[in-house]
N, C-alpha and C. Protein backbone atom coordinates (compact mmCIF):
# COMPACT_ATOMS: atom_id res chain seq x y z
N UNK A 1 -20.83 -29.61 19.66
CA UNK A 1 -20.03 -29.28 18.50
C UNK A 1 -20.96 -28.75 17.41
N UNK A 2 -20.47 -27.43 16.59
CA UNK A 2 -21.10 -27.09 15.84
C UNK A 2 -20.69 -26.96 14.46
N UNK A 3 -20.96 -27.19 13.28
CA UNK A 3 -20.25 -26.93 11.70
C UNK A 3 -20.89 -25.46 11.76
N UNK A 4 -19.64 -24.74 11.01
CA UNK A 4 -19.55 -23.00 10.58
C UNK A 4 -19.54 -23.24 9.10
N UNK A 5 -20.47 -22.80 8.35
CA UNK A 5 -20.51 -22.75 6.83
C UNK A 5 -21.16 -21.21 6.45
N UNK A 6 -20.39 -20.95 5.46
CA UNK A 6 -20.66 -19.96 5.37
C UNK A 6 -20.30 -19.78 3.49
N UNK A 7 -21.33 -18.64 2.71
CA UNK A 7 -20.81 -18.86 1.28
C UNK A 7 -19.64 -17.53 1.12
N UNK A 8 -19.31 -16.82 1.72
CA UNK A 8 -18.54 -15.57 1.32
C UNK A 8 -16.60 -16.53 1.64
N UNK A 9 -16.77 -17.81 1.89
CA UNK A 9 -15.69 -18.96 1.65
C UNK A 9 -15.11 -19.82 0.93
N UNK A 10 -14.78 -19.87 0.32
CA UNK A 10 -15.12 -21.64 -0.44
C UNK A 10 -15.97 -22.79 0.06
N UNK A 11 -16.72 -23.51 -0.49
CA UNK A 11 -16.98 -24.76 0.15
C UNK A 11 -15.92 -25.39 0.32
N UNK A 12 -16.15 -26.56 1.48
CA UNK A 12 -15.22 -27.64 1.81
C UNK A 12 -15.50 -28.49 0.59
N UNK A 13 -13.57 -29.29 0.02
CA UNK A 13 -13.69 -29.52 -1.23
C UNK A 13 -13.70 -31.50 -0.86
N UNK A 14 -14.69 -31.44 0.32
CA UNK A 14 -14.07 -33.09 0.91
C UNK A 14 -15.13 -33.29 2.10
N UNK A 15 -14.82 -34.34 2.88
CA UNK A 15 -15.73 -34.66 3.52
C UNK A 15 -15.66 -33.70 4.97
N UNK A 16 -15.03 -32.32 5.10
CA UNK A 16 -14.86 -31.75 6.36
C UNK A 16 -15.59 -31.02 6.35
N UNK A 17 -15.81 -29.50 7.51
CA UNK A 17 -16.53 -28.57 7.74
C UNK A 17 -15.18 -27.16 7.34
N UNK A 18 -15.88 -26.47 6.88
CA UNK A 18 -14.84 -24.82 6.84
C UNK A 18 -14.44 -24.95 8.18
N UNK A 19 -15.46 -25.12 9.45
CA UNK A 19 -15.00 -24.58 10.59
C UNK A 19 -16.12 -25.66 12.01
N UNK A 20 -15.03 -26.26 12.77
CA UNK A 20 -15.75 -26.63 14.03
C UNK A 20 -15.91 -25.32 15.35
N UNK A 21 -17.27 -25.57 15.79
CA UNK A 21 -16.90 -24.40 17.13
C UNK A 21 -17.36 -25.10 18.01
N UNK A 22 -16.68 -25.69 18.93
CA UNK A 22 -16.83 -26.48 20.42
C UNK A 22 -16.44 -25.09 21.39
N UNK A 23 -17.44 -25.23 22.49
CA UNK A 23 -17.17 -24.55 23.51
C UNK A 23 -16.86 -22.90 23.06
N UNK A 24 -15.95 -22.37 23.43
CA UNK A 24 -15.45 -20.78 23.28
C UNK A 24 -14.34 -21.19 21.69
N UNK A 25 -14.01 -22.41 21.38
CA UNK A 25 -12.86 -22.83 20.36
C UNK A 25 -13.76 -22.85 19.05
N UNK A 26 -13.32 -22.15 18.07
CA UNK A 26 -13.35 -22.03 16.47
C UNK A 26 -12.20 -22.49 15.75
N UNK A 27 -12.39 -23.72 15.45
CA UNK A 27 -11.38 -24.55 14.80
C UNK A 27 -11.63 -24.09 13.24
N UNK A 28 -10.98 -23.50 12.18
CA UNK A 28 -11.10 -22.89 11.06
C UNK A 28 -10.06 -24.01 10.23
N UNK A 29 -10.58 -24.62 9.35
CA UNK A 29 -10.25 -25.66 8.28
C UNK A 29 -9.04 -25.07 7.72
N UNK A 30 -7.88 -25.76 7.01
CA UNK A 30 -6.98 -24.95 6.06
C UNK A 30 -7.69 -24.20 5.30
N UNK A 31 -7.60 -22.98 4.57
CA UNK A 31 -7.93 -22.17 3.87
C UNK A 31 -7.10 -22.31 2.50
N UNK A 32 -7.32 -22.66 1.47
CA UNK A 32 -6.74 -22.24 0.07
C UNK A 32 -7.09 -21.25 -0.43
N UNK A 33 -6.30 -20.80 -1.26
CA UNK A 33 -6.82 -19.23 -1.67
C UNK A 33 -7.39 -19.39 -2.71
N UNK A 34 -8.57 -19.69 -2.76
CA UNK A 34 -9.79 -19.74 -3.58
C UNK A 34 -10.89 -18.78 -3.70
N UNK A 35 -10.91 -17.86 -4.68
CA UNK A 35 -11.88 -17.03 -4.78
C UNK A 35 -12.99 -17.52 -4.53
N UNK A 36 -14.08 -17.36 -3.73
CA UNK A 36 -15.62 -18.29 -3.45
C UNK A 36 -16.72 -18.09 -4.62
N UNK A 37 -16.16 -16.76 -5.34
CA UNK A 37 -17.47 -16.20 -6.38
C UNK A 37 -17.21 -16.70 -7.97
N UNK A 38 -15.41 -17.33 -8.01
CA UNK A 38 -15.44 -17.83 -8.92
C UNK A 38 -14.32 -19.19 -9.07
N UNK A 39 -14.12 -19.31 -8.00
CA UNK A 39 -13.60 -20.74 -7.91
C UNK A 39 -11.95 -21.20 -8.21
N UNK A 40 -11.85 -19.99 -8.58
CA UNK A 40 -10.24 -19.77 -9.08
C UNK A 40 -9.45 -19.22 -7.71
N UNK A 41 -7.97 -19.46 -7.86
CA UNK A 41 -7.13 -18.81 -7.24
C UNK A 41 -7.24 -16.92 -7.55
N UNK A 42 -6.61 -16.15 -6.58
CA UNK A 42 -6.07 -14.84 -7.41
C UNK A 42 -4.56 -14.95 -8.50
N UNK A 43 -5.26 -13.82 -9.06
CA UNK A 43 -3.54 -13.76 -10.40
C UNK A 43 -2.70 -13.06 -8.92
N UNK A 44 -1.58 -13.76 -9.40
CA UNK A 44 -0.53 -13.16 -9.15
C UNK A 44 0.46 -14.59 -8.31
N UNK A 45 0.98 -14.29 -7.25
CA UNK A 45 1.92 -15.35 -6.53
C UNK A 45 1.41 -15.63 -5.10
N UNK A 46 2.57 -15.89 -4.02
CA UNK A 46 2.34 -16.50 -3.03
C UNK A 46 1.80 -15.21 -1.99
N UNK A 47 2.20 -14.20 -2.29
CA UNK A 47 1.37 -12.44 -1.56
C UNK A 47 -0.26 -12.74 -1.94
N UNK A 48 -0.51 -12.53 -3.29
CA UNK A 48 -1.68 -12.64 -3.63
C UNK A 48 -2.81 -13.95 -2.80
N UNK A 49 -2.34 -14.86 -3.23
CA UNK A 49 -2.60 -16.26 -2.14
C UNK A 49 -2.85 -16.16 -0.49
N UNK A 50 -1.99 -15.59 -0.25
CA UNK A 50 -1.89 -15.57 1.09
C UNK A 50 -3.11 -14.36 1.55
N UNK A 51 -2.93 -13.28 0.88
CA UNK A 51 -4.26 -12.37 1.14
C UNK A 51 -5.31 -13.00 1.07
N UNK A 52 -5.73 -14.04 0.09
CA UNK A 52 -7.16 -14.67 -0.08
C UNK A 52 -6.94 -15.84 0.93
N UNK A 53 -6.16 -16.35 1.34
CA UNK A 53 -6.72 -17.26 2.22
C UNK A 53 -7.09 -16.76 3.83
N UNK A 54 -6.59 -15.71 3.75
CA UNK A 54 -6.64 -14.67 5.52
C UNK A 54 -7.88 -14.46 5.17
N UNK A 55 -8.65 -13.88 3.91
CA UNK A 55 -10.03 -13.12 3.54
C UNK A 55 -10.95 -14.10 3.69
N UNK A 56 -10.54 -15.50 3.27
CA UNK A 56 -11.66 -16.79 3.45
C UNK A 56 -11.62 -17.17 4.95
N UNK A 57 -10.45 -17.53 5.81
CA UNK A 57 -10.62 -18.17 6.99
C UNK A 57 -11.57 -16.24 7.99
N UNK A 58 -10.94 -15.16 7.55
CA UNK A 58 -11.93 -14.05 8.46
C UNK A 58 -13.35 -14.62 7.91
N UNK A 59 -13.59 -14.43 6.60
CA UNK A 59 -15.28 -14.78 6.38
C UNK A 59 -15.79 -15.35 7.55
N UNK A 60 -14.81 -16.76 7.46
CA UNK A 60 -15.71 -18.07 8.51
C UNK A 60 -15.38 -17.40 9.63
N UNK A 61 -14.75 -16.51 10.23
CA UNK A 61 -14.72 -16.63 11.45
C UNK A 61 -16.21 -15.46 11.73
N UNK A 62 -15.62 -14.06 11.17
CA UNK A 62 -17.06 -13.32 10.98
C UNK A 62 -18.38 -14.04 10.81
N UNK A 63 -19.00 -15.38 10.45
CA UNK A 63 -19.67 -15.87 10.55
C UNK A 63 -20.22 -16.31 11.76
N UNK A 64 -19.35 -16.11 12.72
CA UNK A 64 -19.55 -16.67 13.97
C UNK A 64 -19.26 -15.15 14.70
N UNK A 65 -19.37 -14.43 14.33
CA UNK A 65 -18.98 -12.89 15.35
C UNK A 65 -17.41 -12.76 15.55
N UNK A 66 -17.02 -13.46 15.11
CA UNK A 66 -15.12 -13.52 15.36
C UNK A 66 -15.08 -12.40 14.59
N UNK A 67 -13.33 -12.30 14.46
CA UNK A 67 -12.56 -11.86 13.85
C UNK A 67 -11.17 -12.04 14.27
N UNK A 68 -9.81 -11.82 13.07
CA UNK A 68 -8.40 -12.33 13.01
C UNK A 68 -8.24 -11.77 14.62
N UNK A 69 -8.78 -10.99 15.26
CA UNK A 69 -8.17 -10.49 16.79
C UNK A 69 -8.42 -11.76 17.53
N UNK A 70 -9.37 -12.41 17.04
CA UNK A 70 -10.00 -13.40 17.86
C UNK A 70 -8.67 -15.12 17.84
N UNK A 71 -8.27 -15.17 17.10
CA UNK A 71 -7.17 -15.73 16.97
C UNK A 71 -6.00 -16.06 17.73
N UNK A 72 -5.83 -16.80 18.52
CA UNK A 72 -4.95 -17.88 18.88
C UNK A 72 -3.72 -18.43 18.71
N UNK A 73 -3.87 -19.33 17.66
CA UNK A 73 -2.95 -20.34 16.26
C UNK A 73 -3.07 -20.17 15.35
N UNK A 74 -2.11 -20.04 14.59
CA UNK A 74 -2.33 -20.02 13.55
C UNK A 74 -1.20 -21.42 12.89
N UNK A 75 -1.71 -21.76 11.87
CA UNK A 75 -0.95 -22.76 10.80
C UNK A 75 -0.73 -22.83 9.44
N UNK A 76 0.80 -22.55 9.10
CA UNK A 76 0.99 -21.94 7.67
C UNK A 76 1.09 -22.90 7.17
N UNK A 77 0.85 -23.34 5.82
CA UNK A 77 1.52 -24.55 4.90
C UNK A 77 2.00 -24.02 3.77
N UNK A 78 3.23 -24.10 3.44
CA UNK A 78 3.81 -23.56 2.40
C UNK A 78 4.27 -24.45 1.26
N UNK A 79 3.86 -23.74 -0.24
CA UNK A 79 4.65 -25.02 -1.31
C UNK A 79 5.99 -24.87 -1.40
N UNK A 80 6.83 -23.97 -0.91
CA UNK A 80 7.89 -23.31 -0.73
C UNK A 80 8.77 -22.99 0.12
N UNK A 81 9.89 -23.32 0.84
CA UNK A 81 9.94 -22.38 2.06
C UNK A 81 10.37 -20.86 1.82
N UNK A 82 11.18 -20.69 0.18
CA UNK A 82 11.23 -19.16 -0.26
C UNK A 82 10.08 -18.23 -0.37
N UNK A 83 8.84 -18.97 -0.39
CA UNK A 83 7.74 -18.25 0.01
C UNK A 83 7.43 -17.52 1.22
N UNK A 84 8.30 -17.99 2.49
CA UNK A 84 8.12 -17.36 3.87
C UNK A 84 8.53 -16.41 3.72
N UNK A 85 9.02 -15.64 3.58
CA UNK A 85 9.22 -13.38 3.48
C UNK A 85 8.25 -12.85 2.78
N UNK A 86 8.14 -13.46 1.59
CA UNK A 86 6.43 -12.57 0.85
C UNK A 86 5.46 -13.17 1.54
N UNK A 87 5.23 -14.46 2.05
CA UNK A 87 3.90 -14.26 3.17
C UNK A 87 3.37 -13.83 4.26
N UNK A 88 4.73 -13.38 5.02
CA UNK A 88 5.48 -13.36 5.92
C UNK A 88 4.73 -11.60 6.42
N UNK A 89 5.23 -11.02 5.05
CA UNK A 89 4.57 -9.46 4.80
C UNK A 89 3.85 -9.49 4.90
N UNK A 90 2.62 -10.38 4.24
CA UNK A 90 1.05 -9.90 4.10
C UNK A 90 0.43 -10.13 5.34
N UNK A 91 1.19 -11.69 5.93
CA UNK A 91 0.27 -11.74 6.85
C UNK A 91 0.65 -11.58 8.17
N UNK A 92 1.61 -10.16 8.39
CA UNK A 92 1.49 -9.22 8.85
C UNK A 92 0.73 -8.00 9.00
N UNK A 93 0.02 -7.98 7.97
CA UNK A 93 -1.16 -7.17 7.91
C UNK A 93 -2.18 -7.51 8.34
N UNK A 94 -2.74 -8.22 8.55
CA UNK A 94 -4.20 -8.87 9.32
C UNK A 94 -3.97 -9.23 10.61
N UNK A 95 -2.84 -9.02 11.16
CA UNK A 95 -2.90 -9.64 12.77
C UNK A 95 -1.68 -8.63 13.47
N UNK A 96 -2.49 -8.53 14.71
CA UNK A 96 -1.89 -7.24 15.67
C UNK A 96 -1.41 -8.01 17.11
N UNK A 97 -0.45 -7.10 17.75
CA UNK A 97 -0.02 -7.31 18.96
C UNK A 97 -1.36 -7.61 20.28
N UNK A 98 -1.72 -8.95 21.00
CA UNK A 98 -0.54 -9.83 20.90
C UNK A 98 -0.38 -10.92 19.72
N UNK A 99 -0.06 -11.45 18.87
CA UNK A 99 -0.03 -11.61 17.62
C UNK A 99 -0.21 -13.12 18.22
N UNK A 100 -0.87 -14.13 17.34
CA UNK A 100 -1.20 -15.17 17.76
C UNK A 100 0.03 -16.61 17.52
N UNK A 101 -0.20 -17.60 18.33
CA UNK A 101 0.84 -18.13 18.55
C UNK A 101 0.57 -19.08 16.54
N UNK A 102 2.25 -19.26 16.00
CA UNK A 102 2.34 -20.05 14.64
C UNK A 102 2.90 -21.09 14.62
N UNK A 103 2.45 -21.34 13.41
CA UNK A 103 3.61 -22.71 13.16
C UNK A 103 3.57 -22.44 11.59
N UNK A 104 4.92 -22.66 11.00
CA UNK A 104 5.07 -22.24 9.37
C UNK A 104 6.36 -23.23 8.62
N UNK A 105 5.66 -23.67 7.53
CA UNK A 105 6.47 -24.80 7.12
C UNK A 105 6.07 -25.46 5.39
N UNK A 106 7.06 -25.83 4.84
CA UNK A 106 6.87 -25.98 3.95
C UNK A 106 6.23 -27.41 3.92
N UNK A 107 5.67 -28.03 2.69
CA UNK A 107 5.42 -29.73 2.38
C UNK A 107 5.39 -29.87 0.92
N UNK A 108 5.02 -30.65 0.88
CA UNK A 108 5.46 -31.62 -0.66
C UNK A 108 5.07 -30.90 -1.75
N UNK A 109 3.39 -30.66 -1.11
CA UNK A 109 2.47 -30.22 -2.29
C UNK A 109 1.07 -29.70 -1.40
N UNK A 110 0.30 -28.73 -2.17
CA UNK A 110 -0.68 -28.62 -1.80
C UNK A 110 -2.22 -28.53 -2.56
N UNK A 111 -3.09 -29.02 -2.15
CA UNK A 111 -4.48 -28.97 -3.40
C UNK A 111 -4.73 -28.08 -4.04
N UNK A 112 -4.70 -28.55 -5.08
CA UNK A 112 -4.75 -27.79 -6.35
C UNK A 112 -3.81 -26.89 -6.86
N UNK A 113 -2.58 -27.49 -6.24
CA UNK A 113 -1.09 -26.53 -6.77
C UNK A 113 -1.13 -24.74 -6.32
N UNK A 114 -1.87 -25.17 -4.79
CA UNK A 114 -1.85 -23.33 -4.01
C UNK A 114 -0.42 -23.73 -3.73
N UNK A 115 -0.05 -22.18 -3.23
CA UNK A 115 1.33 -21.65 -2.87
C UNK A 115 1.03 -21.81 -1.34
N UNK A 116 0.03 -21.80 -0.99
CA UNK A 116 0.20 -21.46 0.79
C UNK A 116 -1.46 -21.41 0.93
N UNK A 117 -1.39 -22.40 2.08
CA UNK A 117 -2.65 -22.79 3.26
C UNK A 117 -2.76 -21.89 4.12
N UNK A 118 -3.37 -22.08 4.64
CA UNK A 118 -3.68 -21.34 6.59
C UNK A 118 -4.88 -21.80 7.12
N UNK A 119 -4.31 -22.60 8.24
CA UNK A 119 -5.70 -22.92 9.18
C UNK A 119 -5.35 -22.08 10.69
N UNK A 120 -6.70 -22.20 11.25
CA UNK A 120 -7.01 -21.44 12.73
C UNK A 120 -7.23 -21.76 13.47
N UNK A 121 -6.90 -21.77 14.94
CA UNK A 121 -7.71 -21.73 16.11
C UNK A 121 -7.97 -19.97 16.64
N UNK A 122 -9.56 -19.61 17.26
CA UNK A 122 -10.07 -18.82 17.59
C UNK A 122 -10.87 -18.65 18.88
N UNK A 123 -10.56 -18.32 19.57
CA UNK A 123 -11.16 -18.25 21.25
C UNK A 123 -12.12 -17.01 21.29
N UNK A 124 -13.77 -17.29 21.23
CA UNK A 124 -14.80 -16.75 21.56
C UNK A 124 -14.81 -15.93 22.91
N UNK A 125 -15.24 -14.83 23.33
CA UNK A 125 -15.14 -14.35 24.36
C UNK A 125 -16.27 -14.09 24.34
């Protein structure tokens, strides 16, 4: 088992790793949409959000030679479920046919009052 750290990410805000890589598997941490250079969210809403958290979990994966093709699973967390059509769009843009298997869902709350998470699984070839 290996920890993936990388600074073009956020640091982990807790006792985890951005990213485990066992075997050919790149396990990629939830992603918040946290700018890494200044610690803030982006302006704007749950589109904006959702672009920065696809841009932090690629970092970590590019850290390891990946990329979003490299992708698997994916796992949405939403503060919203009216948020699913504007995220819905964007993150349609970072991932191509065969499009990786999801799961998307709203919960209570999320750290630091983001609109929307995303964690990964990634299969090394």
């Amino acid at each position: 088992m290996k920890a993936l750290n990388t600074d073009k990410a956020p640091a982990a805000i807790g006792p985890y790793s951005q990213a485990i890589r066992t075997g050919n598997l790149v396990f990629v941490s939830g992603q918040l949409p946290i700018i890494p250079e200044t610690g803030a969210f982006p302006e704007g809403g749950v589109q904006e959000q959702t672009h920065q958290s696809l841009k932090n979990a690629r970092a970590i994966l590019q850290s390891e030679g990946l990329d979003l093709k490299d992708v698997v699973k994916t796992t949405v967390f939403l503060s919203d479920i009216v948020n699913f059509g504007p995220m819905n769009e964007v993150y349609a843009e970072y991932f191509t046919a065969p499009y990786p298997a999801r799961c998307a869902f709203a919960v209570k709350d999320l750290p630091k009052g983001a609109l929307v998470e995303i964690e990964l699984i990634a299969e090394a070839h």
